[in-house]
N, C-alpha and C. Protein backbone atom coordinates (compact mmCIF):
# COMPACT_ATOMS: atom_id res chain seq x y z
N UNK A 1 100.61 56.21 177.67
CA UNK A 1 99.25 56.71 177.50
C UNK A 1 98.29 55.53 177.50
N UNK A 2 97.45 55.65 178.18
CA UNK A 2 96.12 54.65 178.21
C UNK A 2 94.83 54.87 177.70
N UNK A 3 94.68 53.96 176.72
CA UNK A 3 93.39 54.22 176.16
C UNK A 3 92.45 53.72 176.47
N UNK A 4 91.00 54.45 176.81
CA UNK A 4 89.85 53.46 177.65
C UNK A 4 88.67 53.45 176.38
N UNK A 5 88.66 51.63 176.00
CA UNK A 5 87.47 51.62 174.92
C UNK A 5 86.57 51.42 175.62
N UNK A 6 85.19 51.28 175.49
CA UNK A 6 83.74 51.17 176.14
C UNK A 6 83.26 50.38 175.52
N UNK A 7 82.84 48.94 176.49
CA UNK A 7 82.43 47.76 176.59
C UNK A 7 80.81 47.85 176.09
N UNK A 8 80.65 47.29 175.04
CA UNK A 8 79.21 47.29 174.08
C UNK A 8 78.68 46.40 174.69
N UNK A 9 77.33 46.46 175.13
CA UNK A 9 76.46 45.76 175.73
C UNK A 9 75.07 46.42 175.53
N UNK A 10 74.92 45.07 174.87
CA UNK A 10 73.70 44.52 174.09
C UNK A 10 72.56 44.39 175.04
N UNK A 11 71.58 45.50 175.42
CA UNK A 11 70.81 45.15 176.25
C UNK A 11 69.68 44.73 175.64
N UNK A 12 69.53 45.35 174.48
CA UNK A 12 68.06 45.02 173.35
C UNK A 12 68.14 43.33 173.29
N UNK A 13 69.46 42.49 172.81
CA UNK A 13 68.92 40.96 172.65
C UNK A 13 68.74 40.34 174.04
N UNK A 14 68.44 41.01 174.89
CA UNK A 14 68.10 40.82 176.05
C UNK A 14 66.81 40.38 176.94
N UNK A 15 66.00 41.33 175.82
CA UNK A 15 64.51 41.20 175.64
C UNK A 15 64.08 40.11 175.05
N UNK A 16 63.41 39.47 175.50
CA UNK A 16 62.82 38.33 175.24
C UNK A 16 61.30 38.55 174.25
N UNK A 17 61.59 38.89 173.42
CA UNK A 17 60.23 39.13 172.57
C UNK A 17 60.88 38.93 171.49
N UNK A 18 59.83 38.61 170.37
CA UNK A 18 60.39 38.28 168.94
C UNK A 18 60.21 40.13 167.98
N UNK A 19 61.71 40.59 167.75
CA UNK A 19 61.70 41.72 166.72
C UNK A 19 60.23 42.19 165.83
N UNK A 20 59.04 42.37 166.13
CA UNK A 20 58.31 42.34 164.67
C UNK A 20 58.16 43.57 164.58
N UNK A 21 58.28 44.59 165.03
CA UNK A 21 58.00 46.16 165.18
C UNK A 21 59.01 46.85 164.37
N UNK A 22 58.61 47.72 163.27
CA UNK A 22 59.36 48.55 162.46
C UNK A 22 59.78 50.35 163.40
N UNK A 23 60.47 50.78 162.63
CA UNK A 23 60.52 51.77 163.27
C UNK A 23 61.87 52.70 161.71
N UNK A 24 61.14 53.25 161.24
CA UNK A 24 62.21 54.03 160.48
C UNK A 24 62.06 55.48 160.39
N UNK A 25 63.64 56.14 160.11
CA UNK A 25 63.80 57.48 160.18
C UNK A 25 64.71 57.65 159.05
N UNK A 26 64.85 59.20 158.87
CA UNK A 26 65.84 59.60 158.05
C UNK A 26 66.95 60.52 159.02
N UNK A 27 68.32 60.64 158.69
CA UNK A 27 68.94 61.52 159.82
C UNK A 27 70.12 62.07 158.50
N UNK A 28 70.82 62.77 159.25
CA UNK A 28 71.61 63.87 158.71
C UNK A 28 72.85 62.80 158.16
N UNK A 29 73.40 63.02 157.26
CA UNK A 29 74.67 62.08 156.41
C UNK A 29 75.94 62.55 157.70
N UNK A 30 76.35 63.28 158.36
CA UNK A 30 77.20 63.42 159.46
C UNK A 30 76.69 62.36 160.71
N UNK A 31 75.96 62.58 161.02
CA UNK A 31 75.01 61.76 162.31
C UNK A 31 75.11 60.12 161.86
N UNK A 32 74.80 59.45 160.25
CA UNK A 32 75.14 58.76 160.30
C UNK A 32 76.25 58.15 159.92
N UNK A 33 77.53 58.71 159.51
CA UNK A 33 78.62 58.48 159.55
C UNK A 33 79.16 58.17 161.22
N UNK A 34 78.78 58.81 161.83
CA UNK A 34 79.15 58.77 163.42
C UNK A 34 78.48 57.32 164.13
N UNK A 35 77.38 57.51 163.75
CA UNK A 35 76.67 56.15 164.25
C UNK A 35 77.45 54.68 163.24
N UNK A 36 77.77 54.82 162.14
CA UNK A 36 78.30 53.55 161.42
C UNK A 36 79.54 53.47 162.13
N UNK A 37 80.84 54.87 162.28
CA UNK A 37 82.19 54.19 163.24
C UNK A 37 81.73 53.78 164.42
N UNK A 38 80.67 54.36 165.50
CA UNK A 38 80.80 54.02 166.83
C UNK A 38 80.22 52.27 166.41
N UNK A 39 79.50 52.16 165.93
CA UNK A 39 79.14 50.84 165.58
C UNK A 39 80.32 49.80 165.11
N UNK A 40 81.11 50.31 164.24
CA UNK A 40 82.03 49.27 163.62
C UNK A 40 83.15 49.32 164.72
N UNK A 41 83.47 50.08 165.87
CA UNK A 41 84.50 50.38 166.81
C UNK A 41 84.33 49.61 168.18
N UNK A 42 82.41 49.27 168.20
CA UNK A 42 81.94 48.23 169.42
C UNK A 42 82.16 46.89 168.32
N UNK A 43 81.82 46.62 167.35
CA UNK A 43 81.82 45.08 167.05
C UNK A 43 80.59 44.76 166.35
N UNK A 44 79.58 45.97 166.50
CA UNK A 44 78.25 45.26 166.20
C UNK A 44 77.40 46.43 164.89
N UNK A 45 76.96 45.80 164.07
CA UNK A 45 76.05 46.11 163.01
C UNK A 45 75.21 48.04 163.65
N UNK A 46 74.58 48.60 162.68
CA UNK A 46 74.17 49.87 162.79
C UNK A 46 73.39 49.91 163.53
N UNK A 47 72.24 48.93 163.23
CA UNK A 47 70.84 48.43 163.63
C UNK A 47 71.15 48.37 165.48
N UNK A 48 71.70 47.61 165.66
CA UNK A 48 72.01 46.82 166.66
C UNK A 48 72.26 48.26 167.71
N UNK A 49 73.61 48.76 167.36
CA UNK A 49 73.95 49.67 167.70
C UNK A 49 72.85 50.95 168.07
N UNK A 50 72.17 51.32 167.00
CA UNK A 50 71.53 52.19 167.48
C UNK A 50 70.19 51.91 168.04
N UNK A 51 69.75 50.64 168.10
CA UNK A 51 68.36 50.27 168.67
C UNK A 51 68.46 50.18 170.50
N UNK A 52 70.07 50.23 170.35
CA UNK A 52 70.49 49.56 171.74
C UNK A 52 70.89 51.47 172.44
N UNK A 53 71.38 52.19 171.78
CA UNK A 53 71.92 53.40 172.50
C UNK A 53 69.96 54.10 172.69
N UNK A 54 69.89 53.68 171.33
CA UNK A 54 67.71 54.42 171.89
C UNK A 54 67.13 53.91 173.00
N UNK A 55 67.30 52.23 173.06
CA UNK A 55 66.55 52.04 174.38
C UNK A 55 67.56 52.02 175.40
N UNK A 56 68.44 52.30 175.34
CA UNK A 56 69.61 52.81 177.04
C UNK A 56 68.79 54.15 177.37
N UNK A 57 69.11 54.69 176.48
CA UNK A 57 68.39 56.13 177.00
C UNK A 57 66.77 56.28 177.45
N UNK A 58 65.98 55.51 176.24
CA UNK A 58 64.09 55.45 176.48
C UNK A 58 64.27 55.09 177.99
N UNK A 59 64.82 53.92 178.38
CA UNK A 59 64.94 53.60 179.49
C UNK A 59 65.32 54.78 180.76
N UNK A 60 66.20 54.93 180.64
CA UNK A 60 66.75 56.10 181.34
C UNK A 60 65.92 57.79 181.77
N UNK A 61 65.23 57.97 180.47
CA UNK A 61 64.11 58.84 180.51
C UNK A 61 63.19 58.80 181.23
N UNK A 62 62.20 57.50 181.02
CA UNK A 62 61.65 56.69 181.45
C UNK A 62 61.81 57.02 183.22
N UNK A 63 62.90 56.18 183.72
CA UNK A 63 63.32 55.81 185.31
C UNK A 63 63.23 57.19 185.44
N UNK A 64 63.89 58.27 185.13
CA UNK A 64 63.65 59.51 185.60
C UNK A 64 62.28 60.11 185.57
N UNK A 65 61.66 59.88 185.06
CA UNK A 65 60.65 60.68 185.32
C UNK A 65 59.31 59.48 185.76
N UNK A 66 60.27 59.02 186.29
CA UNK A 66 58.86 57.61 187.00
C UNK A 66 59.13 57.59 188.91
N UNK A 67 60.48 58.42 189.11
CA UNK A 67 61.02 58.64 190.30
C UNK A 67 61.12 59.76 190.71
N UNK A 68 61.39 59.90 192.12
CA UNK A 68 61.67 61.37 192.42
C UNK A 68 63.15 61.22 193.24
N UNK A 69 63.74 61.66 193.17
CA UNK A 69 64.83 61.88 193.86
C UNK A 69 65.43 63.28 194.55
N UNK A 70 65.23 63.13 195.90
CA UNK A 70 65.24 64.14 196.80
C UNK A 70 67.40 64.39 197.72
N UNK A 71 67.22 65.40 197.76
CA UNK A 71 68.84 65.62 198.18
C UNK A 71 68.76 65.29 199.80
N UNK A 72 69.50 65.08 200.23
CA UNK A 72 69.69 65.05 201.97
C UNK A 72 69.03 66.22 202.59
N UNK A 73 69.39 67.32 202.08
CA UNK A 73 69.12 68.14 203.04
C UNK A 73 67.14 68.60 203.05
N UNK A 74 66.56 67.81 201.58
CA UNK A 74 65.00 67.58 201.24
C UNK A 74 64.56 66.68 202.45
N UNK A 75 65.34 66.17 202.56
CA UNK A 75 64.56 64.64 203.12
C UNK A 75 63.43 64.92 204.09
N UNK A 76 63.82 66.11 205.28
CA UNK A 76 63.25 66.73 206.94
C UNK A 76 62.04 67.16 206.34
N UNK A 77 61.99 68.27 205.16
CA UNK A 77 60.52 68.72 205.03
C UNK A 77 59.93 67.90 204.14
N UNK A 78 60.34 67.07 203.27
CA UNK A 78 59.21 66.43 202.76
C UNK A 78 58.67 65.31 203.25
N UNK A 79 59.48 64.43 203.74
CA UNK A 79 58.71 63.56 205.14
C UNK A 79 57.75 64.43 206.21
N UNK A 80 58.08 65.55 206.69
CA UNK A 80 57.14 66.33 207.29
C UNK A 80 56.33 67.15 206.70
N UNK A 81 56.07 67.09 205.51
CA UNK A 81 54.69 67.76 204.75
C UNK A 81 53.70 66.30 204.25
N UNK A 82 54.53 65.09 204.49
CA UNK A 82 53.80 63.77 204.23
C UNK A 82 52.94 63.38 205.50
N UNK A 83 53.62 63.66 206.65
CA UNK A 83 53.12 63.65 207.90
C UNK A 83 52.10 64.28 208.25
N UNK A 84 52.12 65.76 207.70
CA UNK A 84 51.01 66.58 208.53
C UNK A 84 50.68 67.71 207.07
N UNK A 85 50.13 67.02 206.20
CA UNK A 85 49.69 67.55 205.21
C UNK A 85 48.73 68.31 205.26
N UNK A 86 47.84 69.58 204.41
CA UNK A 86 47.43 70.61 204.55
C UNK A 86 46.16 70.39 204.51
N UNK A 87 44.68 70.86 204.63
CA UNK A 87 43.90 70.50 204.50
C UNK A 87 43.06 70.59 203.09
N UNK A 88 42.58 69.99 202.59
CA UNK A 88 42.24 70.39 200.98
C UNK A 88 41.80 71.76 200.93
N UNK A 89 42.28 72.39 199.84
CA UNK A 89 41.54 73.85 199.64
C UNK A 89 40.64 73.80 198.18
N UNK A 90 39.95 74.79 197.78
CA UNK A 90 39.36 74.33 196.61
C UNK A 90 40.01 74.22 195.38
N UNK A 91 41.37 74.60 195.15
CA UNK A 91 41.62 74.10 194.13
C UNK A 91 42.42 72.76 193.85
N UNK A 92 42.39 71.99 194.94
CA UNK A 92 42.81 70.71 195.28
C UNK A 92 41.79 69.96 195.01
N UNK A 93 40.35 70.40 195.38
CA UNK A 93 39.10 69.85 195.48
C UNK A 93 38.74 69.33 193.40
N UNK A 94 38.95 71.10 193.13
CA UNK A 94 38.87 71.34 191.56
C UNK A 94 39.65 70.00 190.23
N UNK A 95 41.22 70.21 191.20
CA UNK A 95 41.96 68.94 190.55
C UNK A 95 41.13 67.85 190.77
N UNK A 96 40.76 67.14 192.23
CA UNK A 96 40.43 65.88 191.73
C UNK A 96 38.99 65.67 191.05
N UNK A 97 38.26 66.78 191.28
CA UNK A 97 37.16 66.30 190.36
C UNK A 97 37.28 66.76 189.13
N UNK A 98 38.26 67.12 188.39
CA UNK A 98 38.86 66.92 187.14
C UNK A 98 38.96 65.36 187.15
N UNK A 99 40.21 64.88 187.66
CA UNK A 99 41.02 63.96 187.61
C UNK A 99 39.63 62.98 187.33
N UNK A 100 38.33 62.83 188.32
CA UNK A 100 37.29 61.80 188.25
C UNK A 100 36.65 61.87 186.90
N UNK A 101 36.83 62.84 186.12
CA UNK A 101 35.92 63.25 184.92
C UNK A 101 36.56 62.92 183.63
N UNK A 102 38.00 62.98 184.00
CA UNK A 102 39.23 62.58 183.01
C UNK A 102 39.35 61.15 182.65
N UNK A 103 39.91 60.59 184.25
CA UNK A 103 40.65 59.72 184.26
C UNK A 103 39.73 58.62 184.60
N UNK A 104 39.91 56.91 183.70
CA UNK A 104 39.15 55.99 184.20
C UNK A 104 40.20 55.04 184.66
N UNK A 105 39.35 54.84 185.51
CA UNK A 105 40.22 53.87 186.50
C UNK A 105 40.06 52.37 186.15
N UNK A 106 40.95 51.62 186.28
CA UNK A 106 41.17 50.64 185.46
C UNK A 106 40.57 49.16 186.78
């Protein structure tokens, strides 16, 4: 039988900024029993551990919804609705003069 452990990597001391930012919570006495073994089972402190599984994921959240990712068989019409796009109608018109009234441009 082969057992596969998972290689802890520390992406937080990675960051080059000095720690000064607090951040505290309270969580369920199960939740953190789970977070203290997975922690003592990689090698590394609670802190560490869970500052590092929050920003794997913030990150991850993040990239997803900063991208779009289209399937093969997307690819034909949305390159061809980029090509020969529709002509504004008024509620296209409506959005951007929202968007001018909203949003300042930097």
């Amino acid at each position: 039988m082969r057992v596969s452990m998972l290689d802890f990597q520390d992406q937080v001391s990675a960051v080059e900024e000095r720690s000064s930012e607090r951040m505290n919570f309270r969580t369920k006495p199960r939740i953190k029993r789970a977070i203290q073994q997975a922690a003592a089972l990689s090698g590394v402190d609670d802190s560490v551990f869970t500052m590092n599984a929050a920003y794997r994921l913030a990150m991850e959240t993040i990239a997803a919804h900063e991208r779009t990712s289209l399937e093969p068989v997307d690819h034909e019409g949305f390159f061809a609705a980029l090509d020969t796009p529709p002509a504004p109608n008024d509620r296209l018109r409506a959005a951007f003069a929202r968007h001018r009234e909203t949003i300042t441009s930097r």
